[in-house]
N, C-alpha and C. Protein backbone atom coordinates (compact mmCIF):
# COMPACT_ATOMS: atom_id res chain seq x y z
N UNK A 1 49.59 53.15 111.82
CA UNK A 1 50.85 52.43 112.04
C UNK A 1 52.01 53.12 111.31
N UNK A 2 52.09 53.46 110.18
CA UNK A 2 53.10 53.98 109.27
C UNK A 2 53.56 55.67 110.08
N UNK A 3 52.76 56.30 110.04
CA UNK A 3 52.66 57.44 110.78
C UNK A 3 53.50 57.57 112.24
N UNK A 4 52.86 56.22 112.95
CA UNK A 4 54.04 56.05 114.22
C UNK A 4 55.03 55.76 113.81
N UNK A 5 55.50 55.08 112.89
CA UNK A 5 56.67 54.70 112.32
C UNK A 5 57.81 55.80 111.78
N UNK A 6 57.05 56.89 111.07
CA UNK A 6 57.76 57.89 110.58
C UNK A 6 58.03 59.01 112.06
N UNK A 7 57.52 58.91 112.55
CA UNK A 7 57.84 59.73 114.09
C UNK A 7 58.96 59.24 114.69
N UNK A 8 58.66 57.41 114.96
CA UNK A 8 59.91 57.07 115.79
C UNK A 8 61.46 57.23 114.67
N UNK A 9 61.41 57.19 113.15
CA UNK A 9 62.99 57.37 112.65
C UNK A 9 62.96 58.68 112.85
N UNK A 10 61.77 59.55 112.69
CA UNK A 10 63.05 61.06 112.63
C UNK A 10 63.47 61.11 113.88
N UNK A 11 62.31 60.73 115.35
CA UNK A 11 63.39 60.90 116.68
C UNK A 11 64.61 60.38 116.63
N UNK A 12 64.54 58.96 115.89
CA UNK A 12 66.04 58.18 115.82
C UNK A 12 66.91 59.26 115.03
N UNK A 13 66.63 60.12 114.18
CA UNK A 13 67.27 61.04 113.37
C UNK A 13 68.14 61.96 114.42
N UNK A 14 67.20 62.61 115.02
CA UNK A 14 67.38 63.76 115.87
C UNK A 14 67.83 63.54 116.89
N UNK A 15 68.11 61.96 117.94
CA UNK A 15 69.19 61.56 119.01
C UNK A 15 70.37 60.98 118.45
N UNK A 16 70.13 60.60 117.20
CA UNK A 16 71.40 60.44 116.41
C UNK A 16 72.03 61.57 116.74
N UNK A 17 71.67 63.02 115.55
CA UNK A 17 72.33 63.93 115.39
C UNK A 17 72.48 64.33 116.50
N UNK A 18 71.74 64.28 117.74
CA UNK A 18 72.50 64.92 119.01
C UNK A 18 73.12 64.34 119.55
N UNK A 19 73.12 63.08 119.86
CA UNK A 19 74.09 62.20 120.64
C UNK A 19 75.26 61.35 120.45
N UNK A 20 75.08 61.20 119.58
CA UNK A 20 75.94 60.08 118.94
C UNK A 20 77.18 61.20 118.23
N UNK A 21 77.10 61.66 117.48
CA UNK A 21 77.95 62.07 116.26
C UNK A 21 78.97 62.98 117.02
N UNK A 22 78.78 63.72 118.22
CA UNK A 22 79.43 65.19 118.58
C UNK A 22 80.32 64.39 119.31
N UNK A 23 80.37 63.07 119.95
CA UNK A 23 81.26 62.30 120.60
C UNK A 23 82.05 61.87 119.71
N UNK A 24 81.79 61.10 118.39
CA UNK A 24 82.36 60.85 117.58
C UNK A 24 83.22 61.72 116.97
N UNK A 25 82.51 62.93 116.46
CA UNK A 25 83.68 64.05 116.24
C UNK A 25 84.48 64.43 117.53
N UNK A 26 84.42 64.16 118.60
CA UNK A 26 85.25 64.79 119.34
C UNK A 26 86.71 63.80 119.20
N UNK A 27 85.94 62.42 119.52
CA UNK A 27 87.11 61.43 119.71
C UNK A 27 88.21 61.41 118.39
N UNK A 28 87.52 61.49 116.95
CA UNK A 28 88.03 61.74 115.60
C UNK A 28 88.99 62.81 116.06
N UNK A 29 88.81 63.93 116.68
CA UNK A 29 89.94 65.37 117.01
C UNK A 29 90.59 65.07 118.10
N UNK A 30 90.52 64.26 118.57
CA UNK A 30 91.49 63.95 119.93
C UNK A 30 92.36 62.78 119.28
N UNK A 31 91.68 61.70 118.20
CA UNK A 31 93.11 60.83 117.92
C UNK A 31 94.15 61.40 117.21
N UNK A 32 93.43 62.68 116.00
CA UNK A 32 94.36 63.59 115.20
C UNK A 32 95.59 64.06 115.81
N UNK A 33 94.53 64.80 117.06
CA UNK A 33 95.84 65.14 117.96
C UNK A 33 97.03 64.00 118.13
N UNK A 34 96.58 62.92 118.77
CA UNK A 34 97.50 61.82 119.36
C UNK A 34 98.53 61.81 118.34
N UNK A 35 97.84 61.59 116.88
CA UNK A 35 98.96 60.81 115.84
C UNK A 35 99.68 61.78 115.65
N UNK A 36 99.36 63.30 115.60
CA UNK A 36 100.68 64.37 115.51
C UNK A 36 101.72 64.46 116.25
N UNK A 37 101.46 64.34 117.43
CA UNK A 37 101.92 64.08 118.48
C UNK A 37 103.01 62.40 118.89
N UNK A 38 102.79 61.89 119.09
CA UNK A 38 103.03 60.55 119.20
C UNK A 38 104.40 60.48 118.08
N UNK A 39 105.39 59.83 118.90
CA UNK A 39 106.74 59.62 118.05
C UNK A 39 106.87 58.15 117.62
N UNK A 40 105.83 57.23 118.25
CA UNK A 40 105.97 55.92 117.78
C UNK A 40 105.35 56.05 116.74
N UNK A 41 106.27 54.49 115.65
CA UNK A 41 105.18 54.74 114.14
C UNK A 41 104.35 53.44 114.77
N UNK A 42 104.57 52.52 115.45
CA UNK A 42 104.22 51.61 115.87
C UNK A 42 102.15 52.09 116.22
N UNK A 43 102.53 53.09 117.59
CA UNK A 43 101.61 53.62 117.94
C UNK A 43 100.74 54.24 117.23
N UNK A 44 101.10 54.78 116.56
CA UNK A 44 100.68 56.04 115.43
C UNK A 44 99.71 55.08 114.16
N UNK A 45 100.65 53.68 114.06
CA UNK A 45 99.70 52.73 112.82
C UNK A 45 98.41 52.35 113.79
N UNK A 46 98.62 51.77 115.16
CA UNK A 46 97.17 52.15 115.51
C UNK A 46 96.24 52.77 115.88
N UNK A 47 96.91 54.33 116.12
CA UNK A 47 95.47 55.07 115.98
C UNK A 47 95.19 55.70 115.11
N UNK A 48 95.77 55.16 114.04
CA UNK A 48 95.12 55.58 112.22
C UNK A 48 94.42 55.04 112.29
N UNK A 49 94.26 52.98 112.60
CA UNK A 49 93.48 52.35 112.39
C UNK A 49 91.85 52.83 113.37
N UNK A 50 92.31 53.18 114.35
CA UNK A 50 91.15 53.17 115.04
C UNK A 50 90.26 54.74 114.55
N UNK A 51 91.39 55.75 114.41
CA UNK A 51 90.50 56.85 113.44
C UNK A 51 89.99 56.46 112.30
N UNK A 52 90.03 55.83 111.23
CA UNK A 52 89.29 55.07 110.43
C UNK A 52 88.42 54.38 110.87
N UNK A 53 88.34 53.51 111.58
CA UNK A 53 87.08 53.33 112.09
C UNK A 53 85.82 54.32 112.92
N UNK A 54 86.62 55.42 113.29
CA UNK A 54 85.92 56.40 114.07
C UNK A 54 85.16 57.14 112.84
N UNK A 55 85.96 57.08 111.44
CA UNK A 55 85.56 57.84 110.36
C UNK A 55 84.36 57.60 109.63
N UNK A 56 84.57 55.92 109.93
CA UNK A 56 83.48 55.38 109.37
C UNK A 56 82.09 55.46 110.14
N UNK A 57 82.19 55.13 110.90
CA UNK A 57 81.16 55.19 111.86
C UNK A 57 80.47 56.54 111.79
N UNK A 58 81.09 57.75 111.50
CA UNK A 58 80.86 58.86 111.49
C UNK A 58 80.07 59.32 110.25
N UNK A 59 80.50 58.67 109.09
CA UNK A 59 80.00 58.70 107.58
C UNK A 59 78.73 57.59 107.87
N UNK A 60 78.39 56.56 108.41
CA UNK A 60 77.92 55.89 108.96
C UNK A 60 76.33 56.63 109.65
N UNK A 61 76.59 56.90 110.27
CA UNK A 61 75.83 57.58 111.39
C UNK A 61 75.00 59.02 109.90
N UNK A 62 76.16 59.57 109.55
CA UNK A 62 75.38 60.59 108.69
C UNK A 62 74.03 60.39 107.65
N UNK A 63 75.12 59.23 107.26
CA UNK A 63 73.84 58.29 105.97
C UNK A 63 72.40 57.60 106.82
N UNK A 64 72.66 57.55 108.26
CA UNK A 64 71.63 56.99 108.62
C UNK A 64 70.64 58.25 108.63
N UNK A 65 70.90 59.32 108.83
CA UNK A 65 70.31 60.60 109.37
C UNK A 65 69.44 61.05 107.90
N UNK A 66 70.35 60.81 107.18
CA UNK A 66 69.51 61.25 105.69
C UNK A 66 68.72 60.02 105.08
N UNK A 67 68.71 58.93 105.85
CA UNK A 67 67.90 58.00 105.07
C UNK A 67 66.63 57.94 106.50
N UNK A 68 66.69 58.79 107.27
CA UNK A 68 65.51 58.19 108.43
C UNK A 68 64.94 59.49 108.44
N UNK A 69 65.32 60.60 107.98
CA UNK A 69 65.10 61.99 107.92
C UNK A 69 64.88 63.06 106.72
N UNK A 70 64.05 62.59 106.02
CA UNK A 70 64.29 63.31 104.87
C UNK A 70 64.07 64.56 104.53
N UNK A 71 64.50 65.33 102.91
CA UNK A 71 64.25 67.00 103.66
C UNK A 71 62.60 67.19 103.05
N UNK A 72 62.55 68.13 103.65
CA UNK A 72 61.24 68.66 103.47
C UNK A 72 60.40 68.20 102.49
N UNK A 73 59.41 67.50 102.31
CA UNK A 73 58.93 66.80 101.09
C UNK A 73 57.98 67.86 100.63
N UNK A 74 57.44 68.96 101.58
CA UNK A 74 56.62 69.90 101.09
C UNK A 74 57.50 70.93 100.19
N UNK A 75 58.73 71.33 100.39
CA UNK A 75 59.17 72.30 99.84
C UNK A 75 60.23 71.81 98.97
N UNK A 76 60.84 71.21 98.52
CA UNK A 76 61.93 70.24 97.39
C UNK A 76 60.67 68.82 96.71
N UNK A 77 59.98 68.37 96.72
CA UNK A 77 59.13 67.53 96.07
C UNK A 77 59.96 66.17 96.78
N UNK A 78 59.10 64.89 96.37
CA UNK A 78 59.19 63.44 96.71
C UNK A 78 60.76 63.18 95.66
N UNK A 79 60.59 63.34 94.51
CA UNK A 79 61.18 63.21 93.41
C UNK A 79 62.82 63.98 93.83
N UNK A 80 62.71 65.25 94.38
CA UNK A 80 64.14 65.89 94.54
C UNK A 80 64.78 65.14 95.81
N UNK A 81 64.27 65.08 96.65
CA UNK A 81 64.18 64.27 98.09
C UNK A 81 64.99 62.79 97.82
N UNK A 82 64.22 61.87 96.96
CA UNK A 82 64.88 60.60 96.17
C UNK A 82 66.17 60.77 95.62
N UNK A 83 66.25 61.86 94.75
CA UNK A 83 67.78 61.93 94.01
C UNK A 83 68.64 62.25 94.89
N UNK A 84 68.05 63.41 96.30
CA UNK A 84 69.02 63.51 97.52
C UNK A 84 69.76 62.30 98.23
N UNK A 85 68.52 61.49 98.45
CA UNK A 85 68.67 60.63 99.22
C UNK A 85 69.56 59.55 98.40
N UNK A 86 70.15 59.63 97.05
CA UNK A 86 70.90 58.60 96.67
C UNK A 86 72.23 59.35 96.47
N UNK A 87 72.14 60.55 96.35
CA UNK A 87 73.42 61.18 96.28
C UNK A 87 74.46 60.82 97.91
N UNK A 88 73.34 61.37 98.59
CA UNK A 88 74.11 61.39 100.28
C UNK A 88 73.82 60.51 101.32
N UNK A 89 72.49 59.92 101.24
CA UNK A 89 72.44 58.57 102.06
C UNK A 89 72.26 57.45 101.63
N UNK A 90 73.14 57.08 100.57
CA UNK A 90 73.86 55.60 100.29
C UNK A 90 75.01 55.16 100.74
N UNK A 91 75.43 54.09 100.93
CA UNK A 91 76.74 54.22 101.08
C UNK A 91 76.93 53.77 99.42
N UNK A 92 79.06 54.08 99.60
CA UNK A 92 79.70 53.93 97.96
C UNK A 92 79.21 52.51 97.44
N UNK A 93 78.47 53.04 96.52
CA UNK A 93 78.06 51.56 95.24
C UNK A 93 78.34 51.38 94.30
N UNK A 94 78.24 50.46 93.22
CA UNK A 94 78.62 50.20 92.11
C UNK A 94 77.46 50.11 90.86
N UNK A 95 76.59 50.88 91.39
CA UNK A 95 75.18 51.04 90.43
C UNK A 95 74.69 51.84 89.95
N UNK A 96 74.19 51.92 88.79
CA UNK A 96 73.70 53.06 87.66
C UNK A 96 72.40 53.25 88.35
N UNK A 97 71.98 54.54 88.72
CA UNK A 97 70.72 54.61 89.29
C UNK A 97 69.81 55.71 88.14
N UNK A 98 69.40 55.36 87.52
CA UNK A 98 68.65 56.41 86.38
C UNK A 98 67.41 56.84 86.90
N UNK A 99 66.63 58.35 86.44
CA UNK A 99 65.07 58.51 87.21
C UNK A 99 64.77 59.36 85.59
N UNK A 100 63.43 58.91 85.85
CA UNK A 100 62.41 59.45 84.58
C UNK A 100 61.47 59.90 85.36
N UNK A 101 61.32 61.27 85.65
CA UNK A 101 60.22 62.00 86.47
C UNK A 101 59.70 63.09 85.54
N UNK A 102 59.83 62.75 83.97
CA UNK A 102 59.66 63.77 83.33
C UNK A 102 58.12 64.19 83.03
N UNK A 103 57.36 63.10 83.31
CA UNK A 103 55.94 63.07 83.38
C UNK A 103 55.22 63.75 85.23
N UNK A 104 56.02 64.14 85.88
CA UNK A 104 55.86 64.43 87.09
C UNK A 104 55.59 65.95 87.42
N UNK A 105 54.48 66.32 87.49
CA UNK A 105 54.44 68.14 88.10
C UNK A 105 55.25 68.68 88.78
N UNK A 106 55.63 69.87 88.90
CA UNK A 106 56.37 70.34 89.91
C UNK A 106 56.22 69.64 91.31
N UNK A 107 56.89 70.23 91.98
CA UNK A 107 57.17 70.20 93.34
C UNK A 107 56.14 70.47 94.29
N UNK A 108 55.66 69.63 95.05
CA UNK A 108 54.80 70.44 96.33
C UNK A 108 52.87 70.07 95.94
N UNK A 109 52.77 69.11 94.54
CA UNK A 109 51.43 69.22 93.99
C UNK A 109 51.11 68.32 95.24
N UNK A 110 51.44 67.34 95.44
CA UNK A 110 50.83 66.22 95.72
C UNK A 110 50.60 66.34 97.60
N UNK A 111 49.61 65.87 98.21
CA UNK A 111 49.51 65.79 99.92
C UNK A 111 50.85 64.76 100.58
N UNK A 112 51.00 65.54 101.55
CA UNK A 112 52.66 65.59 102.15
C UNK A 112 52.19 63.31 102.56
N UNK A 113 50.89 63.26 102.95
CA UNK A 113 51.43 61.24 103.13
C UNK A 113 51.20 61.17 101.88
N UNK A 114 50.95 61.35 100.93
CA UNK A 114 51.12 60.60 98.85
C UNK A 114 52.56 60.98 98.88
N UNK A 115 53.15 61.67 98.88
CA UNK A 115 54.62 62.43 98.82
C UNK A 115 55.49 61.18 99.83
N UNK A 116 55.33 61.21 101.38
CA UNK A 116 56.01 60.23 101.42
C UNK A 116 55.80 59.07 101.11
N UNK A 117 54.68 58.71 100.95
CA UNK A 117 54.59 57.09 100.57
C UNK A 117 55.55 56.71 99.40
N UNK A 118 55.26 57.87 98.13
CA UNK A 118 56.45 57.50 96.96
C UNK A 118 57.72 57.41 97.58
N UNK A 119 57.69 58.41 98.04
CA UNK A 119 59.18 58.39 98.51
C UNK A 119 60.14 57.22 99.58
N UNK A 120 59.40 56.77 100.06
CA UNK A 120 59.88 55.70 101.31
C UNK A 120 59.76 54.56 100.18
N UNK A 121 58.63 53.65 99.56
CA UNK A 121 58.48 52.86 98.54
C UNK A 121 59.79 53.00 97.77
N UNK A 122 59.91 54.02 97.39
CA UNK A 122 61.37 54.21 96.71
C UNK A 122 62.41 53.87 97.23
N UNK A 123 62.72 54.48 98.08
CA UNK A 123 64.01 54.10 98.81
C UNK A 123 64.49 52.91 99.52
N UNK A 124 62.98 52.63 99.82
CA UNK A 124 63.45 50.86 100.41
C UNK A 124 63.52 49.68 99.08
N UNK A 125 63.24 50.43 97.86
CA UNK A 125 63.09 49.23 96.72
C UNK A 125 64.14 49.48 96.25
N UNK A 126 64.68 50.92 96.38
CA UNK A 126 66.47 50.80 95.22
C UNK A 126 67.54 50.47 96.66
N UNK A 127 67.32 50.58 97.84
CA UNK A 127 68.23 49.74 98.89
C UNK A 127 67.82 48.31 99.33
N UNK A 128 66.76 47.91 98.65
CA UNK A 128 66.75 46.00 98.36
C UNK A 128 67.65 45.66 97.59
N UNK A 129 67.52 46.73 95.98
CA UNK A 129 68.03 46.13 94.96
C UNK A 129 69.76 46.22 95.34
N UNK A 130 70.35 47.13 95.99
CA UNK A 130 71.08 47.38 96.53
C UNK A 130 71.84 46.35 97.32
N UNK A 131 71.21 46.39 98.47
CA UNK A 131 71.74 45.26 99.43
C UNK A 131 71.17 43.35 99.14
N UNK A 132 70.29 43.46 98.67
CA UNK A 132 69.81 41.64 98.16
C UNK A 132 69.88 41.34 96.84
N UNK A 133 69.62 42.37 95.97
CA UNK A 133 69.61 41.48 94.99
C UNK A 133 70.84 41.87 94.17
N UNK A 134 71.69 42.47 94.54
CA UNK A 134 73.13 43.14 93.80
C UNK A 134 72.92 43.70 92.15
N UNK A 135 71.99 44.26 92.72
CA UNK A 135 71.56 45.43 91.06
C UNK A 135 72.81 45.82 90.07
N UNK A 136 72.78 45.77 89.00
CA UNK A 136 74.05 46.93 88.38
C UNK A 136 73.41 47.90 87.96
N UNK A 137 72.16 48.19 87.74
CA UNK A 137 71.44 49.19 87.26
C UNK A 137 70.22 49.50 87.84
N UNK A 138 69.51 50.43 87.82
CA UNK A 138 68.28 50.47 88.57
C UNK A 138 67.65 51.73 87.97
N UNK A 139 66.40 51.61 87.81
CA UNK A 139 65.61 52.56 86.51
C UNK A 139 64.16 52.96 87.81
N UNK A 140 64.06 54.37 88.12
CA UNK A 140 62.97 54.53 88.70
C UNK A 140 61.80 55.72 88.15
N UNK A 141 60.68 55.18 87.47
CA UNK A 141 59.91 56.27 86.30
C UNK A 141 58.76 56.49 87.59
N UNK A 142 58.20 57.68 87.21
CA UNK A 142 56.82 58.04 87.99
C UNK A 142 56.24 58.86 86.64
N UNK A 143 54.99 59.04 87.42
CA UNK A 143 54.04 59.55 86.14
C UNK A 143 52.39 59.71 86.56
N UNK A 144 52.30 60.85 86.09
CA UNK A 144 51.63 61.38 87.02
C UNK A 144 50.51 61.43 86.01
N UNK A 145 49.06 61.28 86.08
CA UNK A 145 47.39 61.23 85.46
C UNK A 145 46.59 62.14 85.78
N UNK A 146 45.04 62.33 85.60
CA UNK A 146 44.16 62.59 86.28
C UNK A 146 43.99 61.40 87.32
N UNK A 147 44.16 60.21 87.30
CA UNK A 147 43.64 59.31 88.07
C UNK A 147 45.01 59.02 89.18
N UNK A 148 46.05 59.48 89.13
CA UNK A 148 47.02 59.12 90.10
C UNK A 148 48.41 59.45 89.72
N UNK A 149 49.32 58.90 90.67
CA UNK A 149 50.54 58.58 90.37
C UNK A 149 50.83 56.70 90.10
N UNK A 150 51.78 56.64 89.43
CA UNK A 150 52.13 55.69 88.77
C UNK A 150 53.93 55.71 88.96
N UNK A 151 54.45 54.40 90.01
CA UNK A 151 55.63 54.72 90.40
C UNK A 151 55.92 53.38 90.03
N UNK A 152 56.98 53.07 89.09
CA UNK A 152 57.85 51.99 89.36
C UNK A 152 59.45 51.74 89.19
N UNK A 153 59.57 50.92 89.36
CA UNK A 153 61.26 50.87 90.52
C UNK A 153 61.59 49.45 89.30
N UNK A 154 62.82 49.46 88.92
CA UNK A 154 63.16 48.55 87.89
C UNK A 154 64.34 48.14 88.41
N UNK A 155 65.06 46.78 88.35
CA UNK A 155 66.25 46.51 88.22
C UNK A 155 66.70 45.22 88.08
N UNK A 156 67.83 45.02 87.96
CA UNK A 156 68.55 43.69 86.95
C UNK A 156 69.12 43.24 87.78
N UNK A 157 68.33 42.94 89.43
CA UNK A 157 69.39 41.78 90.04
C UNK A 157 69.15 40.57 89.75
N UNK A 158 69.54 39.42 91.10
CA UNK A 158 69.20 38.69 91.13
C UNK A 158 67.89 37.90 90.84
N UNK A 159 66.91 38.33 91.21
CA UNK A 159 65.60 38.18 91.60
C UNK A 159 64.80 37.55 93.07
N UNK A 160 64.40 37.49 93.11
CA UNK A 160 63.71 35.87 93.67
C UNK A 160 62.51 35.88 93.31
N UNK A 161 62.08 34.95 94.56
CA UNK A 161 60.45 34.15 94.18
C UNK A 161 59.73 34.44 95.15
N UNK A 162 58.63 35.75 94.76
CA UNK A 162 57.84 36.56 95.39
C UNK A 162 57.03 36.11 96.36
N UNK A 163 56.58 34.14 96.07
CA UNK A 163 55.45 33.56 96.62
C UNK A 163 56.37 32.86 97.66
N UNK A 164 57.60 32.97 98.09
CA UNK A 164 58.34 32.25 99.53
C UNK A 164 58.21 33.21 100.53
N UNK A 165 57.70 32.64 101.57
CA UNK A 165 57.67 32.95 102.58
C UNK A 165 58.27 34.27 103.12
N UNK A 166 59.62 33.21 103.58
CA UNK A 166 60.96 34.24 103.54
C UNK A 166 61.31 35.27 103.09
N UNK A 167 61.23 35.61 102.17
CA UNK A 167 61.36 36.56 100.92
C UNK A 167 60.16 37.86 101.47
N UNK A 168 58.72 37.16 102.18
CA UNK A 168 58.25 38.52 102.02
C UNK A 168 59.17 39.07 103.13
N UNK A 169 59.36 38.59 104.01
CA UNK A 169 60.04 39.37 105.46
C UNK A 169 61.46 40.11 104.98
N UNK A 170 62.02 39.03 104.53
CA UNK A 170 63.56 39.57 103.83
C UNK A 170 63.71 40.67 103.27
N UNK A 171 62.56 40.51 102.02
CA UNK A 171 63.05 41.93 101.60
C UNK A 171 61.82 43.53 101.97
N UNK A 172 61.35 43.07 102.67
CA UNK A 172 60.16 43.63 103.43
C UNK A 172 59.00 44.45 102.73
N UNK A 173 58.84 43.61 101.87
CA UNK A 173 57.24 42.91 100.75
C UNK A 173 55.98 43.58 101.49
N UNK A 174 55.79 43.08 102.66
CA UNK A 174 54.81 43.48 103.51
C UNK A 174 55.01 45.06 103.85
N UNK A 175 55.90 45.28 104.31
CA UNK A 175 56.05 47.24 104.93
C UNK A 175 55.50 47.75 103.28
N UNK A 176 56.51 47.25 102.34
CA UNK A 176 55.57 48.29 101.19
C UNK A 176 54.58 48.57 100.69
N UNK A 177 53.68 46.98 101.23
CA UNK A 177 52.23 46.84 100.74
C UNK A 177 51.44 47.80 101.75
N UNK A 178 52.12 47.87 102.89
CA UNK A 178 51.30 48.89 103.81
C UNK A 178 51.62 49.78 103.87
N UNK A 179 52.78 50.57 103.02
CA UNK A 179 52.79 51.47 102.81
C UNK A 179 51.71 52.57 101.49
N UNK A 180 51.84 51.52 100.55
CA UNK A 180 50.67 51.50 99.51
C UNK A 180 49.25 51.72 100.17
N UNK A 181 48.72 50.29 100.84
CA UNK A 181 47.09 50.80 101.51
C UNK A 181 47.30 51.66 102.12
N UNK A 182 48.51 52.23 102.71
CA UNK A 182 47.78 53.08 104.25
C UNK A 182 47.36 54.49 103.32
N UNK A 183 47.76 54.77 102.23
CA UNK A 183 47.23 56.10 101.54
C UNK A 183 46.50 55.66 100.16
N UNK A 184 45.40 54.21 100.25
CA UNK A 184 44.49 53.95 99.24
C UNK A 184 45.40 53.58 97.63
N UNK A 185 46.24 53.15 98.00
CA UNK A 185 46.85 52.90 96.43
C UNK A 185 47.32 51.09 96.40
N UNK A 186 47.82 50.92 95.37
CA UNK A 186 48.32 48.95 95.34
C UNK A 186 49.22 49.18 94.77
N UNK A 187 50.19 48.07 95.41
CA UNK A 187 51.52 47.73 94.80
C UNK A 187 51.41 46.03 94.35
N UNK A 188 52.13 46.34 93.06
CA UNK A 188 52.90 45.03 92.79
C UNK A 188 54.13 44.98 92.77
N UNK A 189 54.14 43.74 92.49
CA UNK A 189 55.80 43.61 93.12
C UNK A 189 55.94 41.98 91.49
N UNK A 190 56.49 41.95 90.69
CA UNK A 190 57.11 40.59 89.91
C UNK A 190 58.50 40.22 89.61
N UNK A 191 59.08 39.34 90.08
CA UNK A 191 60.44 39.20 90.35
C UNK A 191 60.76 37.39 89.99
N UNK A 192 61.93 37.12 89.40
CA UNK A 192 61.69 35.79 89.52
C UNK A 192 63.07 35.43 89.80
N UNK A 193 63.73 34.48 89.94
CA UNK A 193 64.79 34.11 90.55
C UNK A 193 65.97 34.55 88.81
N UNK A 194 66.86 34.92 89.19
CA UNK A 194 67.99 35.56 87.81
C UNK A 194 67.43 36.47 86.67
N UNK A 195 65.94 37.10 86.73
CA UNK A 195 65.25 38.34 86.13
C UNK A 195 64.71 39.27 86.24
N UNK A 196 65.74 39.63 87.68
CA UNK A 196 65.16 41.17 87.93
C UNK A 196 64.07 41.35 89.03
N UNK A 197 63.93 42.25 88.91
CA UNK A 197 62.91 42.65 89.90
C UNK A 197 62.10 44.04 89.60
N UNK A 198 60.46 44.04 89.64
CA UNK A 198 59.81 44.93 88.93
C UNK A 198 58.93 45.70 89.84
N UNK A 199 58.62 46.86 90.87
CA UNK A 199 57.62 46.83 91.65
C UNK A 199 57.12 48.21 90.95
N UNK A 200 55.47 48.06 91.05
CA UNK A 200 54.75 49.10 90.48
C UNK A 200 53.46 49.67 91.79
N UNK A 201 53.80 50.73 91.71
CA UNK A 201 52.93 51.22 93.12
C UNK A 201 51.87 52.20 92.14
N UNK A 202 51.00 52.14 92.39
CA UNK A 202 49.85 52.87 91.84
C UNK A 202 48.95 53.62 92.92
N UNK A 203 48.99 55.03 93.38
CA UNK A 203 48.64 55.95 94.48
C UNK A 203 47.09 57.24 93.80
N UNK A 204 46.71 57.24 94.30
CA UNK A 204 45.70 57.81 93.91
C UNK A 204 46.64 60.00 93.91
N UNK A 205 46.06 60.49 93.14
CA UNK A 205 46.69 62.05 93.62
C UNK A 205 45.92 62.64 93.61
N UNK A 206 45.46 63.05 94.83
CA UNK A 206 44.49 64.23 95.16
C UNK A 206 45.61 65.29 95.73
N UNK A 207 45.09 66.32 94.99
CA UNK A 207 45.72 67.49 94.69
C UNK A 207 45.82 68.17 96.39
N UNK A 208 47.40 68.71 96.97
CA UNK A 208 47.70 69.30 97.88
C UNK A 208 46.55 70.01 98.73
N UNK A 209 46.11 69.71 99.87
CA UNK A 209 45.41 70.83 100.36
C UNK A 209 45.95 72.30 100.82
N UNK A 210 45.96 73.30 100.96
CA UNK A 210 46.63 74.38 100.49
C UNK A 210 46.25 74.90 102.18
């Protein structure tokens, strides 16, 4: 299941980047034109407005591409991939995002599904804390054993209450737990309503096959 899953976003990646965006840049260079052009200010205030929206959509569309597409997890590591993915496919936030990967091997040790599993686990737990629980900070350590990796995701939102229903779907509780079994590892997850939120994924690491 996960596997089909990662197929259908990068296609969504790759009809993005072909379809969508080259229209968008075109229309973005055709309103430029207009507003140079155009002697009304009248006219001119609305197709600023509507190039701003064309802009967004465009910054929009990019961030989706780097959050459904990530780069190479074999050749930049899970860990470089994560710090990418918060530099360029977030949108502007107001949150301290700290990483402690100092216990983490180079690049490239780990088999390319252990590699994404951290990595997706990651990204959907600092864009929960992000979008639901309005984080101001967010702390993500890994750490690496003879017996595994050891990933957890920290932050000071809101919280909630892990055992509602709602909550697993909402903040999508379930995708991470199957993201965890589908490569033999367990996640927890402890959160309580105004203390945060704590998830610890524990992955087995068998060393890259070469």
């Amino acid at each position: 299941m996960i596997p089909l899953l990662e197929q259908q976003e990068q296609r969504f990646s790759h009809e993005l980047h072909d379809a969508l965006l080259p229209f968008l840049f075109a229309a973005r260079m055709r309103l430029e034109s207009l507003i140079a052009r155009d002697e009304s200010e009248g006219v001119r205030d609305e197709l600023r407005a509507i190039l701003e929206h064309v802009s967004q959509a465009s910054s929009e569309g990019r961030r989706l591409i780097v959050e459904s597409h990530p780069p190479e997890l074999a050749e930049i590591g899970w860990t470089a991939a994560l710090q990418h993915y918060v530099r360029q496919g977030l949108p502007p936030h107001q949150v301290v995002i700290d990483f402690d990967f100092d216990q983490m091997p180079a690049a490239g040790n780990l088999q390319k599904d252990l590699a994404l599993a951290l990595y997706r686990v990651s990204q959907e737990a600092i864009r929960n804390a992000i979008r639901h629980a309005k984080a101001k900070r967010i702390l993500v350590t890994a750490k690496q054993d003879p017996g595994g990796v050891l990933l957890t995701i920290e932050d000071d939102g809101c919280g909630f209450d892990t055992s509602a229903e709602k909550n697993q779907s909402r903040f999508g509780l379930r995708s991470l737990q199957a993201r965890a079994e589908d490569v033999g590892g367990q996640l927890q997850i402890e959160s309580a309503v105004g203390k945060g939120t704590t998830i610890e994924m524990r992955v087995p690491a068998a060393p890259k096959v070469s």
